[in-house]
Protein backbone atom coordinates (compact mmCIF):
# COMPACT_ATOMS: atom_id res chain seq x y z
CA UNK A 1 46.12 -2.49 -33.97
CA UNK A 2 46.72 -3.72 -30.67
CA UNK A 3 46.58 -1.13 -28.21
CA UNK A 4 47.09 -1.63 -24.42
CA UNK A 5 45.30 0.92 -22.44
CA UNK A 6 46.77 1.27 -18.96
CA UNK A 7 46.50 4.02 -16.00
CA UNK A 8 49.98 5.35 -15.08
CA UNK A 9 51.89 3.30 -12.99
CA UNK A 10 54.48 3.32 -10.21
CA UNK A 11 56.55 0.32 -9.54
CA UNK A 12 54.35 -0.78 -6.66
CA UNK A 13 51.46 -0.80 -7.82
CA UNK A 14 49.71 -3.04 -10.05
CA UNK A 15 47.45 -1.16 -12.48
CA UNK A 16 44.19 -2.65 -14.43
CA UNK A 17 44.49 -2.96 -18.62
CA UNK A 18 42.85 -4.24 -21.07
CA UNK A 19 43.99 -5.73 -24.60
CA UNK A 20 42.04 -4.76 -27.54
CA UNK A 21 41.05 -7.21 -30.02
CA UNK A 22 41.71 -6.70 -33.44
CA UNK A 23 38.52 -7.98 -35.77
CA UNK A 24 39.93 -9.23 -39.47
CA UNK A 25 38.44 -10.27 -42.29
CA UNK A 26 39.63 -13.50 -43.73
CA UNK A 27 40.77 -13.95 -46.09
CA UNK A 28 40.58 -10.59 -47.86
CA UNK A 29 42.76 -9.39 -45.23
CA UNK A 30 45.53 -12.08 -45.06
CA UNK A 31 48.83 -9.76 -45.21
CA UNK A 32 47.07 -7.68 -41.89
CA UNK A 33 46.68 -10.57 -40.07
CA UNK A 34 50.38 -12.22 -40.81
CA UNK A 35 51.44 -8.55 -39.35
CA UNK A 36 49.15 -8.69 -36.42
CA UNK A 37 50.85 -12.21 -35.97
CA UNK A 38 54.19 -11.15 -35.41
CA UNK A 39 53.11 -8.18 -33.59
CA UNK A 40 51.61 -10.63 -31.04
CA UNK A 41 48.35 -8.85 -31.37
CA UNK A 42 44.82 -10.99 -30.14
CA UNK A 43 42.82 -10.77 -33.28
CA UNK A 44 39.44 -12.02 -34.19
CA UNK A 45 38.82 -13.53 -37.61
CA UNK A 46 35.33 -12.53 -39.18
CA UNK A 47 35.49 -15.99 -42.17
CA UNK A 48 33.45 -15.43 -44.77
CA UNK A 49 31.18 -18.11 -45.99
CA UNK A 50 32.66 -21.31 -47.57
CA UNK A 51 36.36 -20.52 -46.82
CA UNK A 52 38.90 -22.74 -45.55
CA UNK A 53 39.78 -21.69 -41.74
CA UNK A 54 43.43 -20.41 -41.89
CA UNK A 55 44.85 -23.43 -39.41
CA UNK A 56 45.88 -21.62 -36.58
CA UNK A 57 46.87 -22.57 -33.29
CA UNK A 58 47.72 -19.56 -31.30
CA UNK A 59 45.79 -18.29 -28.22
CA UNK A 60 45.85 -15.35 -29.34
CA UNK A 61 43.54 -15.72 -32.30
CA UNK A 62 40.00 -17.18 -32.57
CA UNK A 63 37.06 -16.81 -35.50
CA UNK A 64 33.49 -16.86 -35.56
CA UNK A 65 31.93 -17.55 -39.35
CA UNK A 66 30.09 -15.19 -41.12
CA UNK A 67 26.87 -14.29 -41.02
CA UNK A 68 27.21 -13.93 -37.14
CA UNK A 69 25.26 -12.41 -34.53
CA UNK A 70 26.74 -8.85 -33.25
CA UNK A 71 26.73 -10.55 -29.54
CA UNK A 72 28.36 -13.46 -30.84
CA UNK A 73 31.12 -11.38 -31.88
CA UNK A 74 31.24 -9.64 -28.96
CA UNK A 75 31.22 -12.37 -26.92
CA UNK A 76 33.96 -13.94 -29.01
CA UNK A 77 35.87 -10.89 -28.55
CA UNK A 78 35.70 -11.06 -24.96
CA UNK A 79 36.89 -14.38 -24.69
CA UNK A 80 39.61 -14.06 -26.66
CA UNK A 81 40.46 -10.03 -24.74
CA UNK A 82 40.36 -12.15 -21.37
CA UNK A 83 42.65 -14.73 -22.76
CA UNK A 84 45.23 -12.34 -24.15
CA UNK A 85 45.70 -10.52 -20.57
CA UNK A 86 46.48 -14.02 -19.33
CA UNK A 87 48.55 -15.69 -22.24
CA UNK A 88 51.19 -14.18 -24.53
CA UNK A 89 51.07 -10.41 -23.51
CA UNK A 90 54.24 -9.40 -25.15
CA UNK A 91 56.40 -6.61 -23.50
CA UNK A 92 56.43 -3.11 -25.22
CA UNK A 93 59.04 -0.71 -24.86
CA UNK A 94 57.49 3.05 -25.60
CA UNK A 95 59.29 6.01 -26.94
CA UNK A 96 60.78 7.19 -23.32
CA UNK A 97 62.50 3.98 -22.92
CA UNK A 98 60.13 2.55 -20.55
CA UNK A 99 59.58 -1.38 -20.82
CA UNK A 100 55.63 -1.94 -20.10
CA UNK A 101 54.19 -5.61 -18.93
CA UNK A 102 51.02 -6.66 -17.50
CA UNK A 103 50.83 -3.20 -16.35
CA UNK A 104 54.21 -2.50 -14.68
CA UNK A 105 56.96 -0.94 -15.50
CA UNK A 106 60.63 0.08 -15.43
CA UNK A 107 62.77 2.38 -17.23
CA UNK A 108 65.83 1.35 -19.14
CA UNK A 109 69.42 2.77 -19.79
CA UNK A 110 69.83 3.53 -23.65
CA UNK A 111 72.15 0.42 -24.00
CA UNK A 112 69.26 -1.91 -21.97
CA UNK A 113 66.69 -0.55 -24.47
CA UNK A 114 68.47 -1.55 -27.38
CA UNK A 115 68.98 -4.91 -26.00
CA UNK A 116 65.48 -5.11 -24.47
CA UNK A 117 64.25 -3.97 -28.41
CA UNK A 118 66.01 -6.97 -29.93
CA UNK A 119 64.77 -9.24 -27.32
CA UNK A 120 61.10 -8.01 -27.49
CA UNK A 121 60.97 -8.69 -31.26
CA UNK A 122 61.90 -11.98 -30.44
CA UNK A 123 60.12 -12.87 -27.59
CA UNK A 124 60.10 -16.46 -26.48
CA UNK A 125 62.89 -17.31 -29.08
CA UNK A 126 66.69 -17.50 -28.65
CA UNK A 127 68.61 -14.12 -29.27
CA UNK A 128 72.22 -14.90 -30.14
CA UNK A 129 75.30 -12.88 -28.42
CA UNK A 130 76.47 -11.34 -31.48
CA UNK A 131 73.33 -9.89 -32.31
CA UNK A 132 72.97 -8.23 -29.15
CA UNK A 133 76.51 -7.19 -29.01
CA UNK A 134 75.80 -6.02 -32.65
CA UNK A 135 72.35 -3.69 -31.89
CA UNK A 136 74.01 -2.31 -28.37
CA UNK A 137 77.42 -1.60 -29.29
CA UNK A 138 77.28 -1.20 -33.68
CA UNK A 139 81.16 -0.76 -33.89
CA UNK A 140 82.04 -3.19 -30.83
CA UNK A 141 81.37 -3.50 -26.92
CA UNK A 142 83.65 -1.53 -25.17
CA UNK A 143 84.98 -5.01 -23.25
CA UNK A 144 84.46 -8.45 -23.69
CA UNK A 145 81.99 -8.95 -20.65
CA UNK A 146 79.83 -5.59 -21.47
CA UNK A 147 76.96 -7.96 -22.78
CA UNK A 148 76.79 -9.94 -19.89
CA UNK A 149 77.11 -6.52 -17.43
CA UNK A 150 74.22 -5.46 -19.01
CA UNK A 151 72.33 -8.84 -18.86
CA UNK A 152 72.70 -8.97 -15.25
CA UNK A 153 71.30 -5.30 -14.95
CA UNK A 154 68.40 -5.64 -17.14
CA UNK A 155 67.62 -8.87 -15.62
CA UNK A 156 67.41 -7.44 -12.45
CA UNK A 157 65.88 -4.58 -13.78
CA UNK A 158 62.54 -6.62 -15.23
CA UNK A 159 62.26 -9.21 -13.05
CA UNK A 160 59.36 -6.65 -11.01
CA UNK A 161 57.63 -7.11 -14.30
CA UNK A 162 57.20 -10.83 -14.26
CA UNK A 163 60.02 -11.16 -17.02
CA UNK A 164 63.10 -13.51 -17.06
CA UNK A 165 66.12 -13.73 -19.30
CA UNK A 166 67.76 -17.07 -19.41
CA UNK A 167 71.05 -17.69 -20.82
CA UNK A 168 71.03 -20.60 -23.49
CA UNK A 169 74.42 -22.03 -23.69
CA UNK A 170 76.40 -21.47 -25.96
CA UNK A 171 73.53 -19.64 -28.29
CA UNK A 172 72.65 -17.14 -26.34
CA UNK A 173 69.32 -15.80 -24.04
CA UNK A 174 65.57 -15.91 -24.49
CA UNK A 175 63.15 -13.22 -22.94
CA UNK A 176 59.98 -14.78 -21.36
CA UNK A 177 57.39 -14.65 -18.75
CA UNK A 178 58.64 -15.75 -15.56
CA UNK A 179 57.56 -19.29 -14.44
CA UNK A 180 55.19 -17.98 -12.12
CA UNK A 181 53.47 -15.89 -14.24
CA UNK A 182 53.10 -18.90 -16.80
CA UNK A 183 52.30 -21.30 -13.75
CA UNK A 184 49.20 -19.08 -12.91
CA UNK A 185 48.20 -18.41 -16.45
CA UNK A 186 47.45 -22.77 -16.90
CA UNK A 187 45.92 -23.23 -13.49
């Protein structure tokens, strides 16, 4: 599984991590790798001989055919660590209801954490209101602008981390890396 090892941070200061790479075989182990998919794990596909590639696109994943050479795989490994620090690091939120990114962090309220949980699972895709309404406040928001209260809060609140909310009208936000962040990932 993916596992990012960081130091303990303070706000202030930015901490060195690394991203494991998990190594699959394909295609015996085609239901683990959908998984690490979604998880937004890096991966590294060991193909065995003769087998169709499985067509994929994301940064986040590479191969190397077998037989292959133990540096090879290394060295594929590498690559593909050193491109997952720079593209597609998802956000985690851990147990004590601290949201984690590129080796930052920031606490959350209990009602930012459920909406930061929701948004996380669907990183980079459009959350609608309701939804979030639906995970914060499971038998209704206590008024009609609580979501957006606690938009403006949590925006604020990750924005140290190099994460953005925008608001998609009339559908409803989108968690992502801030435009700098992406900028300096492509150059």
């Amino acid at each position: 599984m993916l596992h990012v090892q960081e130091t303990k941070t303070q706000h202030d200061v930015h901490s060195v991590f690394t991203v494991d790479v998990v190594i699959v075989r394909w295609p015996e182990e085609s239901d683990r790798l959908e998984e690490l998919r979604l998880a937004g794990s890096a991966r590294l596909l060991l193909v065995a001989p003769s087998v169709p590639l499985p067509g994929s696109t994301d940064c986040l994943e590479d191969w190397v055919r077998l037989p292959a050479d133990d540096a090879d795989v290394r060295a594929r490994a590498a690559a593909l660590a050193a491109r997952a620090e720079v593209h597609g690091t998802r956000p985690e939120i851990d147990d004590d209801g601290l949201i984690r990114h590129r080796g930052h962090w920031a606490p959350l309220s209990p009602v930012e954490r459920l909406l930061s949980q929701l948004l996380v699972e669907r990183f980079g895709t459009v959350v609608g209101r309701d939804s979030l309404t639906r995970r914060a406040w499971p038998t209704g928001a206590p008024t009609r602008n609580a979501l957006d209260v606690h938009m403006l809060r949590l925006r604020r609140r990750i924005e140290p981390l190099g994460l953005e909310i925008k608001t998609v009208r009339a559908r409803g936000y989108l968690l992502q890396e801030t435009s700098q962040v992406m900028d300096s990932a492509t150059s």
